[in-house]
N, C-alpha and C. Protein backbone atom coordinates (compact mmCIF):
# COMPACT_ATOMS: atom_id res chain seq x y z
N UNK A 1 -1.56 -0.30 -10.05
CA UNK A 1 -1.90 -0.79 -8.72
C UNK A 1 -1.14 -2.07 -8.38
N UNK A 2 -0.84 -2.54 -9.45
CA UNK A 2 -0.05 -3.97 -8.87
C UNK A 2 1.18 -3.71 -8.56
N UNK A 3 2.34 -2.69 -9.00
CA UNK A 3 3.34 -2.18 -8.37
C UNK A 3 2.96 -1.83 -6.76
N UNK A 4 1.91 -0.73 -6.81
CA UNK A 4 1.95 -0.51 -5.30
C UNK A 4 1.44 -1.72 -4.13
N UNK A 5 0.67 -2.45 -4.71
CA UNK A 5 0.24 -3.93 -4.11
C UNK A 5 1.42 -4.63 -3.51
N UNK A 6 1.99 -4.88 -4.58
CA UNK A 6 3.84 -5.59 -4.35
C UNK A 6 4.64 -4.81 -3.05
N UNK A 7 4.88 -3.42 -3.65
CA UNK A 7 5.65 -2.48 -2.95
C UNK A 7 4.90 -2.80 -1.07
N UNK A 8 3.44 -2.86 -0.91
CA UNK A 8 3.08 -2.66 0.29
C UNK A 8 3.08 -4.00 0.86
N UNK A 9 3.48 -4.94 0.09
CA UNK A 9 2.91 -6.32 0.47
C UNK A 9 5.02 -6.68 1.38
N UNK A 10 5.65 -5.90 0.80
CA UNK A 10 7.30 -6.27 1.65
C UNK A 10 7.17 -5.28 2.71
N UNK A 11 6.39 -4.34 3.21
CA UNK A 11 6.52 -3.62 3.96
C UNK A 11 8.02 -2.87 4.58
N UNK A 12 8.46 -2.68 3.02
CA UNK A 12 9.59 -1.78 2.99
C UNK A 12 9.72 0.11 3.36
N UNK A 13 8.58 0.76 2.49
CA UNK A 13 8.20 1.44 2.49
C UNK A 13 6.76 2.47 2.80
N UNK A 14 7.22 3.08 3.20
CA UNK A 14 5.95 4.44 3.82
C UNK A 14 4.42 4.39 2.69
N UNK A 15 3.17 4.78 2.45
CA UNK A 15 2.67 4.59 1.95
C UNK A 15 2.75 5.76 1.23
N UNK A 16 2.99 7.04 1.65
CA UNK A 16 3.88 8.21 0.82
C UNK A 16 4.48 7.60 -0.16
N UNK A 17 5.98 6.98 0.60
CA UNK A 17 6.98 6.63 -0.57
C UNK A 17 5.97 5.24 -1.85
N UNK A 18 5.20 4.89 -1.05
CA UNK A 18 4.84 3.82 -2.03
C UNK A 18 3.87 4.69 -3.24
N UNK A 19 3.13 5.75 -2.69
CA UNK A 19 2.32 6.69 -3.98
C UNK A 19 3.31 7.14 -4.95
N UNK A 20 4.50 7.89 -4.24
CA UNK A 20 5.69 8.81 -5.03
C UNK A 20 6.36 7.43 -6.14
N UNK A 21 6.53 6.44 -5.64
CA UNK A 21 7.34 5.52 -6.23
C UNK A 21 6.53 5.29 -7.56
N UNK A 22 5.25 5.41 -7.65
CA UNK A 22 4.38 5.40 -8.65
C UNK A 22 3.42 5.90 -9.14
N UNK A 23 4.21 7.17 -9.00
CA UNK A 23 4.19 8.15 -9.81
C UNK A 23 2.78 9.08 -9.38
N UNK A 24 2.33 9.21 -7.84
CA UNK A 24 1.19 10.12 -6.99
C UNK A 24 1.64 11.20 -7.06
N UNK A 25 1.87 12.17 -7.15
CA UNK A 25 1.91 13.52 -6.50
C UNK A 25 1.19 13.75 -5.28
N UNK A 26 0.14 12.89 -4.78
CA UNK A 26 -0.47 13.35 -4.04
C UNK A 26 -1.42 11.93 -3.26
N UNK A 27 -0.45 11.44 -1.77
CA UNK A 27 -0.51 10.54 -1.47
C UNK A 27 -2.46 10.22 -1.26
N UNK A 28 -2.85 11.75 -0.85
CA UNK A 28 -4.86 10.98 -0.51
C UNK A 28 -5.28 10.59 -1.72
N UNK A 29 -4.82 11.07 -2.69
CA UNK A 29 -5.65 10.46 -3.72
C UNK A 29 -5.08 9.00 -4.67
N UNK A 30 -3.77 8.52 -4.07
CA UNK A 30 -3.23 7.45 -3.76
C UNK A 30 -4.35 6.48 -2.80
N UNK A 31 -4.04 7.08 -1.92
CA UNK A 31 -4.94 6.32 -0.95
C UNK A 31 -6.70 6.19 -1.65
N UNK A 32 -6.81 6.88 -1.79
CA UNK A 32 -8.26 7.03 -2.45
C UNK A 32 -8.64 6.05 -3.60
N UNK A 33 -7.47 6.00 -4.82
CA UNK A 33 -7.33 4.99 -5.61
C UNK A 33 -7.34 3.70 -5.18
N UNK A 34 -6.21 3.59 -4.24
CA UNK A 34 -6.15 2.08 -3.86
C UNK A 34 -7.17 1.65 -2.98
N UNK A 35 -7.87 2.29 -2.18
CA UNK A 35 -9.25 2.02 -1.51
C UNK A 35 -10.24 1.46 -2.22
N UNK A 36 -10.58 2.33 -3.65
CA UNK A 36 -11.28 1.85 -4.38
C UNK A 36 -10.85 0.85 -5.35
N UNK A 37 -9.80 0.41 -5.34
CA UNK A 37 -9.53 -1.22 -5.90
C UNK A 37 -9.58 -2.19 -5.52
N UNK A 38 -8.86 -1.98 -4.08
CA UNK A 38 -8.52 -3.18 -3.31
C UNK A 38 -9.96 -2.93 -2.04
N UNK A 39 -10.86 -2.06 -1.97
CA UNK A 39 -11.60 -2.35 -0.72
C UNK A 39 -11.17 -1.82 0.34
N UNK A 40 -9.93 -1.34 0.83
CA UNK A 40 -9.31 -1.13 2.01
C UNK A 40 -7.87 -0.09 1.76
N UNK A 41 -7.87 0.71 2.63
CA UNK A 41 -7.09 1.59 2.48
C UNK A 41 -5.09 1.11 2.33
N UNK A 42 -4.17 1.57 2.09
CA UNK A 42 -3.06 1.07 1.60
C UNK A 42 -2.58 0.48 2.98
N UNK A 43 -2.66 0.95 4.21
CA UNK A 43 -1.49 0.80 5.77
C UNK A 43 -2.26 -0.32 5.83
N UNK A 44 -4.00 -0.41 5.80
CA UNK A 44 -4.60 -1.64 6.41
C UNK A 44 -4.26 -2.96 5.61
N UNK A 45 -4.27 -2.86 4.22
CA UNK A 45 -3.60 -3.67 3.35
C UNK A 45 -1.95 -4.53 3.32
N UNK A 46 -1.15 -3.67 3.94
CA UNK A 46 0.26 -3.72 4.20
C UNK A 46 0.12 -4.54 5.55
N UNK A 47 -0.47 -3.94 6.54
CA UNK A 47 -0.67 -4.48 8.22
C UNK A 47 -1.28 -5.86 7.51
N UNK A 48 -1.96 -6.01 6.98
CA UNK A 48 -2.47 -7.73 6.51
C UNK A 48 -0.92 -8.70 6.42
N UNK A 49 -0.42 -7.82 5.44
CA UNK A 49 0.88 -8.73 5.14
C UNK A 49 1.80 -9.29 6.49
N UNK A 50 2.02 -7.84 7.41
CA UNK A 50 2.97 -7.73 8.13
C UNK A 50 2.39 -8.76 9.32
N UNK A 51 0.70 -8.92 9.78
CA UNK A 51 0.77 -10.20 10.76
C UNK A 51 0.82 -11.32 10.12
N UNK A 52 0.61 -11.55 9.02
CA UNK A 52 0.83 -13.00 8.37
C UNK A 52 2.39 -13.50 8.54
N UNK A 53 3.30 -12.60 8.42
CA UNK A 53 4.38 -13.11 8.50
C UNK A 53 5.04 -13.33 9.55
N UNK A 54 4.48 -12.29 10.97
CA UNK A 54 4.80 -12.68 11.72
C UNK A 54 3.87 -13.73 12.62
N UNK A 55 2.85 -14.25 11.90
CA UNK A 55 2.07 -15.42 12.56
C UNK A 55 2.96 -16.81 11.91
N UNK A 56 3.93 -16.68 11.51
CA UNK A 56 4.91 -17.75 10.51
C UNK A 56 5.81 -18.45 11.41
């Protein structure tokens, strides 16, 4: 989870590519995982990053 944390936190990549990159086959249960770690689903997590930086 801390790879995909990182990966969503540059908002480089799709949340697809961010499951595939580590190693999901199968992005809902990606999503499902990281929901249940972090509290919040992977896009809403990423969108955190993306207004912080542009509140900069």
């Amino acid at each position: 989870m801390v790879m995909a944390e990182r990966l969503l936190s540059y908002n480089l990549y799709s949340v697809g590519k961010v499951a595939e990159i580590c190693g999901y086959e199968n992005t809902s249960y990606f999503v499902s995982v990281f929901r249940r770690y972090f509290g919040v689903p992977p896009h809403q997590y990423s969108s955190r990053f993306f207004l912080e930086k542009d509140m900069m």
